[in-house]
Protein backbone atom coordinates (compact mmCIF):
# COMPACT_ATOMS: atom_id res chain seq x y z
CA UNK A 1 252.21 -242.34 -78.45
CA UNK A 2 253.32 -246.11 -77.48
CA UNK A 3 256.24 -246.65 -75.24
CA UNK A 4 258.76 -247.60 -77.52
CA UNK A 5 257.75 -244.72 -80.00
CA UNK A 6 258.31 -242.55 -76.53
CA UNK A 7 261.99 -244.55 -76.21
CA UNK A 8 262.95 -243.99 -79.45
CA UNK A 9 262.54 -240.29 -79.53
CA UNK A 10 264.64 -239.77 -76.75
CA UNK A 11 267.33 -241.77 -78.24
CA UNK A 12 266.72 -239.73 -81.01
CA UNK A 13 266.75 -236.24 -79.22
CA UNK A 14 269.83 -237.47 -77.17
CA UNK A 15 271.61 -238.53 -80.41
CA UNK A 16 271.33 -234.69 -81.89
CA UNK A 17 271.79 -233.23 -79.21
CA UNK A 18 275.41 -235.17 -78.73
CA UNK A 19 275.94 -234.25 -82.29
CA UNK A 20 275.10 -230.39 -81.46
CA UNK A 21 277.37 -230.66 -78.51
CA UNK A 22 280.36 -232.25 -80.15
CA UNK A 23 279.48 -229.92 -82.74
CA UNK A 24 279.94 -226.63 -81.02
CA UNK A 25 282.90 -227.65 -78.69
CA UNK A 26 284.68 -228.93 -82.36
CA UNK A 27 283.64 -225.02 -83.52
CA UNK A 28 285.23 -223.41 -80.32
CA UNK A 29 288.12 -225.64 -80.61
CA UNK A 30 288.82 -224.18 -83.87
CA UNK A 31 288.17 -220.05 -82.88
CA UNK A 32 289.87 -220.37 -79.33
CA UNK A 33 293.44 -221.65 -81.28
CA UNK A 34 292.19 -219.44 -84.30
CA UNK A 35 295.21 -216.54 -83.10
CA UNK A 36 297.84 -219.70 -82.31
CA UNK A 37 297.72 -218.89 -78.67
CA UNK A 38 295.11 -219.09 -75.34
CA UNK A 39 294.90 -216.90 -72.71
CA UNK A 40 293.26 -217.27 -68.91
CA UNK A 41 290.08 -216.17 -70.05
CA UNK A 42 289.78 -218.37 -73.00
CA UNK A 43 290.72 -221.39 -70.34
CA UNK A 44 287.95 -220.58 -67.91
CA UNK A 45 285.54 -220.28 -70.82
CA UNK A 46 285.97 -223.69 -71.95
CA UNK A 47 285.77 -225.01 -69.02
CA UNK A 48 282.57 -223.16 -68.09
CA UNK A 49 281.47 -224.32 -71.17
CA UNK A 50 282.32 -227.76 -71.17
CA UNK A 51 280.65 -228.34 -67.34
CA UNK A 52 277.61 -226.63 -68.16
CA UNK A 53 276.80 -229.20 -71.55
CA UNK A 54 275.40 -231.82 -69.93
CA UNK A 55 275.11 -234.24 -73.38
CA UNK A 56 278.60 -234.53 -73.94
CA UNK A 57 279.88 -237.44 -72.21
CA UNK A 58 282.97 -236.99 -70.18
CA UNK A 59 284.98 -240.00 -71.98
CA UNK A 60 287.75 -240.06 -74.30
CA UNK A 61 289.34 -236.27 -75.59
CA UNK A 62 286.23 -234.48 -73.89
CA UNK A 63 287.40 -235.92 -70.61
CA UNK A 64 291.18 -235.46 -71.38
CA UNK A 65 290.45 -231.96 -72.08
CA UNK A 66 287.99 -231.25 -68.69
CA UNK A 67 291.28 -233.00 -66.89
CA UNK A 68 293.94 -230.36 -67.91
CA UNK A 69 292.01 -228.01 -67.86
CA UNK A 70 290.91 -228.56 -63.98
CA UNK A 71 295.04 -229.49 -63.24
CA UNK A 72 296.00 -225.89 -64.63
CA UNK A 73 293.23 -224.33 -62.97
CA UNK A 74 293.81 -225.97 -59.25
CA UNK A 75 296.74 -223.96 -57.81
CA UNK A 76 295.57 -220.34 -59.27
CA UNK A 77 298.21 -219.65 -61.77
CA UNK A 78 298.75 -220.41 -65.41
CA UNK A 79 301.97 -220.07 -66.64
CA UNK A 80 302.83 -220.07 -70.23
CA UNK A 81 303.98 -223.45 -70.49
CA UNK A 82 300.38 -224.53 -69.36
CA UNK A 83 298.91 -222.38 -72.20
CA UNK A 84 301.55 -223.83 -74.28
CA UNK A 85 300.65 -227.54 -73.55
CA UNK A 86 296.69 -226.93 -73.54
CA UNK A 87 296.88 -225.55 -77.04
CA UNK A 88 299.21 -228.47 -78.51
CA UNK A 89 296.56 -230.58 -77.15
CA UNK A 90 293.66 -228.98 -78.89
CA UNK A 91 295.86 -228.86 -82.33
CA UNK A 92 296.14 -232.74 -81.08
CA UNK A 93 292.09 -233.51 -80.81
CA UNK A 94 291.66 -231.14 -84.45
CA UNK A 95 294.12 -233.27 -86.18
CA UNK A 96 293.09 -236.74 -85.44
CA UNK A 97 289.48 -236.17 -84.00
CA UNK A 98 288.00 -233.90 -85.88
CA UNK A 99 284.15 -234.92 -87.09
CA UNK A 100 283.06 -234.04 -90.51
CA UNK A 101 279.78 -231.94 -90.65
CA UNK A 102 276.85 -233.84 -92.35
CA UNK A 103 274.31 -231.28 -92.61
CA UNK A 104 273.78 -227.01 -92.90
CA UNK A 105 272.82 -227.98 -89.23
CA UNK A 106 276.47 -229.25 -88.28
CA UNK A 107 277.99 -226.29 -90.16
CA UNK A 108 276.11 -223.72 -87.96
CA UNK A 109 276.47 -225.37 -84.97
CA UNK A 110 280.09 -225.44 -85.60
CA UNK A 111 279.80 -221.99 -86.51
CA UNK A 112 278.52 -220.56 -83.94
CA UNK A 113 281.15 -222.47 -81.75
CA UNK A 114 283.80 -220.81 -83.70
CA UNK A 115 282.17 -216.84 -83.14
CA UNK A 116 282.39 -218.44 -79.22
CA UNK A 117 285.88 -219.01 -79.01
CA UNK A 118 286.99 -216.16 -80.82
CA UNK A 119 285.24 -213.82 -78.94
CA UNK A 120 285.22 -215.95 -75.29
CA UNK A 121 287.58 -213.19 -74.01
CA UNK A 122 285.70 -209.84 -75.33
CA UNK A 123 288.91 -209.13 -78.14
CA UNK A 124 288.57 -210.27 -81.87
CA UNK A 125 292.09 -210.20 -83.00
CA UNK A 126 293.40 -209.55 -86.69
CA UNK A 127 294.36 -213.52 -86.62
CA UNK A 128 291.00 -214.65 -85.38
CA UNK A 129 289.73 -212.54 -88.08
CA UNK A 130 291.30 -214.49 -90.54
CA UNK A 131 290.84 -217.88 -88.85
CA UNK A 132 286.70 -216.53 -89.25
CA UNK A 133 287.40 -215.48 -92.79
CA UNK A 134 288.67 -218.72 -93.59
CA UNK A 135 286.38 -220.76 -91.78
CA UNK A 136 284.05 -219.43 -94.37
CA UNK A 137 285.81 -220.11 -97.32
CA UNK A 138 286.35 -223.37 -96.74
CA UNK A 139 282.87 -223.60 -95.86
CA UNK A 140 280.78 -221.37 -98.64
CA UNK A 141 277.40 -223.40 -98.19
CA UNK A 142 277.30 -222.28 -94.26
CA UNK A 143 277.76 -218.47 -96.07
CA UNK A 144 274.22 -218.81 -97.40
CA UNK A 145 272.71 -219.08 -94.42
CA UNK A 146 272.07 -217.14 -91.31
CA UNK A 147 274.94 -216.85 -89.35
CA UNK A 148 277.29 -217.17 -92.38
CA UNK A 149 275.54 -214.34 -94.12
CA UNK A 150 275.89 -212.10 -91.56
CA UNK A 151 279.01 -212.63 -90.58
CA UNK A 152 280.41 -213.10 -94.42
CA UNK A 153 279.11 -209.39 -95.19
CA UNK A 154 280.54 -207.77 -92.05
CA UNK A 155 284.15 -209.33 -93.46
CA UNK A 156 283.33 -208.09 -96.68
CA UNK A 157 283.00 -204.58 -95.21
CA UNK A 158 285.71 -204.96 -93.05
CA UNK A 159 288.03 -206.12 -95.53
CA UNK A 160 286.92 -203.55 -98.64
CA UNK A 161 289.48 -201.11 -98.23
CA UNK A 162 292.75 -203.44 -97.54
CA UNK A 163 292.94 -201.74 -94.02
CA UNK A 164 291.45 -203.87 -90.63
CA UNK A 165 291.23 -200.28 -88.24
CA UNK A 166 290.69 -201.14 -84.43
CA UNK A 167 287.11 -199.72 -84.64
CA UNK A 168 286.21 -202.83 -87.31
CA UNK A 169 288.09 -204.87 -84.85
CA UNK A 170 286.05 -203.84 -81.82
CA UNK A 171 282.69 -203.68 -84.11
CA UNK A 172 283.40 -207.41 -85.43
CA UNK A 173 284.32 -208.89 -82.05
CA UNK A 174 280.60 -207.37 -80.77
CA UNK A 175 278.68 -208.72 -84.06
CA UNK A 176 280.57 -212.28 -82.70
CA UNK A 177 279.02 -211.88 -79.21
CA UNK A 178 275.68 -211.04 -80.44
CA UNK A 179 275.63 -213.82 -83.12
CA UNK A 180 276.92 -216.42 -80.81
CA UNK A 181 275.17 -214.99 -77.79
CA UNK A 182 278.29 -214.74 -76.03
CA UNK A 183 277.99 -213.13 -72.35
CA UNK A 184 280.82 -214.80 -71.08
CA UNK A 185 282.34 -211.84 -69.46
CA UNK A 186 278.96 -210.11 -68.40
CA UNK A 187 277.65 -213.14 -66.65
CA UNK A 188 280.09 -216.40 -66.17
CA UNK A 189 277.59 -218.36 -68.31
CA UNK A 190 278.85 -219.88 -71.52
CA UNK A 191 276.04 -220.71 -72.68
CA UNK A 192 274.75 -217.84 -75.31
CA UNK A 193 270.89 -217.16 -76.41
CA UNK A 194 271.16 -215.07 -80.17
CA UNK A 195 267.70 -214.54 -81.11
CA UNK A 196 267.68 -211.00 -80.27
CA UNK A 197 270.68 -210.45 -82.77
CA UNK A 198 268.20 -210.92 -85.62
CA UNK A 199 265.64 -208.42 -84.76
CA UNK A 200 265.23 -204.84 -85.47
CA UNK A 201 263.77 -202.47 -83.34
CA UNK A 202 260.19 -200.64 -84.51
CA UNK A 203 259.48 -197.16 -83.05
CA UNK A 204 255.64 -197.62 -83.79
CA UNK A 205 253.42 -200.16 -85.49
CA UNK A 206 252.21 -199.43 -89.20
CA UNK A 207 248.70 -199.40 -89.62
CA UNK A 208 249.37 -201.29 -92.57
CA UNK A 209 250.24 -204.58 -90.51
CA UNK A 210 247.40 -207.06 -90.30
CA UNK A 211 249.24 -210.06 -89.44
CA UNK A 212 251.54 -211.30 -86.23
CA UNK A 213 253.40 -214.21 -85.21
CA UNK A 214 254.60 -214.98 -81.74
CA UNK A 215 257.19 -217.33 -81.23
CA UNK A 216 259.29 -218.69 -77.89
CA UNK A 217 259.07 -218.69 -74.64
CA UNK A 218 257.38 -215.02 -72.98
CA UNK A 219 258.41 -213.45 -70.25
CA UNK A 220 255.84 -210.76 -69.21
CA UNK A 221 252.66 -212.50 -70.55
CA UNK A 222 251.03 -215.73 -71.77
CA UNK A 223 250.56 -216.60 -75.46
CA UNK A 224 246.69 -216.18 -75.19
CA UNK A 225 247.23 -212.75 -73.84
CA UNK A 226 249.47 -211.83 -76.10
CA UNK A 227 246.74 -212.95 -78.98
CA UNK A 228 244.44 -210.89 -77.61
CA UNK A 229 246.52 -207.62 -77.26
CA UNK A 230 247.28 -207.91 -81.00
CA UNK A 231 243.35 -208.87 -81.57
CA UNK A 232 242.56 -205.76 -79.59
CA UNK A 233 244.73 -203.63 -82.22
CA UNK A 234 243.38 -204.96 -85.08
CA UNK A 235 246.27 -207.55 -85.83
CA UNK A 236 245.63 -211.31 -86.96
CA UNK A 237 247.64 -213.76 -84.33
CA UNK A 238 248.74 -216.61 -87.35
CA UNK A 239 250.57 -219.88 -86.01
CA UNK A 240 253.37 -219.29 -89.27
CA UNK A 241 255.86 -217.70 -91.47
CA UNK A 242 254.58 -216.65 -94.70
CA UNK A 243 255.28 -214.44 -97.12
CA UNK A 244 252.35 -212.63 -95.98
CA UNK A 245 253.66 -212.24 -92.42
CA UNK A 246 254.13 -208.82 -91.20
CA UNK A 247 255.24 -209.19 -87.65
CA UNK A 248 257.05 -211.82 -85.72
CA UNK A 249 257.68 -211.04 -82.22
CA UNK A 250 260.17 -213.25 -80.31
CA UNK A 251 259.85 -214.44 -76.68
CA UNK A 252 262.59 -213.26 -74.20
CA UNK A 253 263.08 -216.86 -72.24
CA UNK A 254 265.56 -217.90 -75.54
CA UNK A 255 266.88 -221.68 -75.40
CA UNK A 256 270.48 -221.88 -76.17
CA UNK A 257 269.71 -224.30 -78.63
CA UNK A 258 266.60 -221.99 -79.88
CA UNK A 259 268.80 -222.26 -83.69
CA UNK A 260 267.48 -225.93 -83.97
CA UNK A 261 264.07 -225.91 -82.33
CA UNK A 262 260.06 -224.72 -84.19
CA UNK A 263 260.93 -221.12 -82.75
CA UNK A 264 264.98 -221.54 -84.52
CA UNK A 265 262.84 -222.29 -87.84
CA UNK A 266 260.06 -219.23 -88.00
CA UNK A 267 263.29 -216.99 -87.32
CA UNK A 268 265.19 -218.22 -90.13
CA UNK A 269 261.92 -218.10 -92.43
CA UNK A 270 261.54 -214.39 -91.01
CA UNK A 271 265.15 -213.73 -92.23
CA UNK A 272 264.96 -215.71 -95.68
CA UNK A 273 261.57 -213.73 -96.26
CA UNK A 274 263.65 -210.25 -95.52
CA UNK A 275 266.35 -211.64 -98.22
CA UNK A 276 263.94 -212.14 -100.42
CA UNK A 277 262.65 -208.54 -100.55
CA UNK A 278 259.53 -209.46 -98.60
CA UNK A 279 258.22 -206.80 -95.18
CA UNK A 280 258.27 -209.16 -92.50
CA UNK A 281 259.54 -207.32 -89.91
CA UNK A 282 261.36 -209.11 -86.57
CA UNK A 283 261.00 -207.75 -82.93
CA UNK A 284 261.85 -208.91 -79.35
CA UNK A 285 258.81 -208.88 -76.40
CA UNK A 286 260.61 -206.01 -74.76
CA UNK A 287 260.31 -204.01 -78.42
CA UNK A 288 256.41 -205.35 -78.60
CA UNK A 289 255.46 -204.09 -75.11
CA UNK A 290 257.42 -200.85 -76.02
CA UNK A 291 254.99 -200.90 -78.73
CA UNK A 292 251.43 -201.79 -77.24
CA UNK A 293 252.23 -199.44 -73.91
């Protein structure tokens, strides 16, 4: 590849990941004011969040936002007028900043943002139910694909009987976390990983599989011994998603932005094959070694 080919794929693959960035802070923008009010934890989240994306530039209402934050953070406390005065100024970037989405990509990303901030501080509220519900409404393209799907059918359930019970409450606000990867309590990061949301778990493998796909990044062994393990039992390694696939194992070392990378795309061709009617079956490395042990 010649230099300036080299040059202008970086621009490129700085460009989308801006647009990713701006994206997903646009979509937790949205869910953290989704209930009409912010708490501490909410606070530190964006701010952990904000810190830790390195392609948004800190200019303009990013940098605005990362300097409020840090003044209401510096002496310990936040008092209600704080809250009060952070939130007006989110309402402020929505109004007059917001970007429109160009692509199912931008929708997701968005998404997933959204799922973020309304579960940054472990509680899905009744409000931030709705804020979800209408998210998705006013989006019904993003409902066709994975998140959306997901996340429209657990409403649907939710919603069937005219009565949102604490249990639905508590079940939605862990579908959030596991869509969005959110971890924000459990480890300080706010960055998620979600690919082991869309697996199943497999107590043994059917002799009828003859095909396997590995995709990511592997913890506990290399790719070629991985090949070889499924070789060993009989199982053809493919480099693809068919129809024909029967097993697609995914790699435990997840990139947060797995949803828009190769490994992103064989997941959501395992998932549109499982609409579809067809057996391909999804598992994580841990579930594989469970498997082969």
């Amino acid at each position: 590849m010649q230099a300036t080919e080299l040059q202008n794929t970086s621009r490129f693959n700085q460009a989308r990941n801006f647009t990713k960035s701006l994206m997903a802070l646009q979509g937790i923008l949205k869910g953290l004011v989704a209930d009409t009010k912010l708490n501490e934890l909410e606070i530190l989240y964006l701010e952990t969040w904000i810190t830790s994306h390195s392609a948004l530039p800190l200019e303009g209402d990013v940098l605005d936002l990362q300097d409020n934050i840090s003044t209401i953070l510096s002496d310990g406390v936040i008092n209600s007028a704080e809250l009060k005065d952070l939130q007006e100024q989110i309402n402020d970037i929505l109004d007059y900043a917001e970007i429109a989405p160009s692509c199912i990509e931008d929708l997701t990303n968005e998404l997933l943002g959204f799922v973020s901030g309304i579960s940054a501080d472990n509680t899905v509220t009744i409000e931030e139910l709705e804020g979800l519900l209408a998210w998705l409404n006013d989006n019904p393209e993003c409902a066709k694909h994975w998140p959306g799907d997901v996340l429209s059918k657990k409403l649907i359930e939710i919603l069937e009987d005219g009565i949102v019970e604490p249990d639905e409450l508590e079940d939605l606000t862990e579908t959030c976390k596991m869509v969005a990867g959110q971890q924000f309590l459990e480890t300080g990061a706010a960055a998620g990983m979600a690919t082991e949301f869309c697996a199943t778990q497999l107590d043994f493998l059917p002799s009828s599989f003859s095909t396997i796909c590995f995709t990511g990044k592997f913890l506990q062994k290399t790719r070629a011994q991985l090949k070889t393990q499924a070789e060993n039992l009989g199982i053809k390694p493919v480099k693809d998603v068919t129809q024909s696939l029967d097993l697609l194992v995914i790699g435990s070392l997840a990139n947060p932005n797995w949803r828009f990378t190769s490994h992103g795309r064989k997941i959501e061709k395992a998932l549109m094959n499982k609409k579809k009617g067809v057996e391909t079956h999804i598992i994580t490395e841990d579930n594989w070694n469970m498997l082969i042990s």
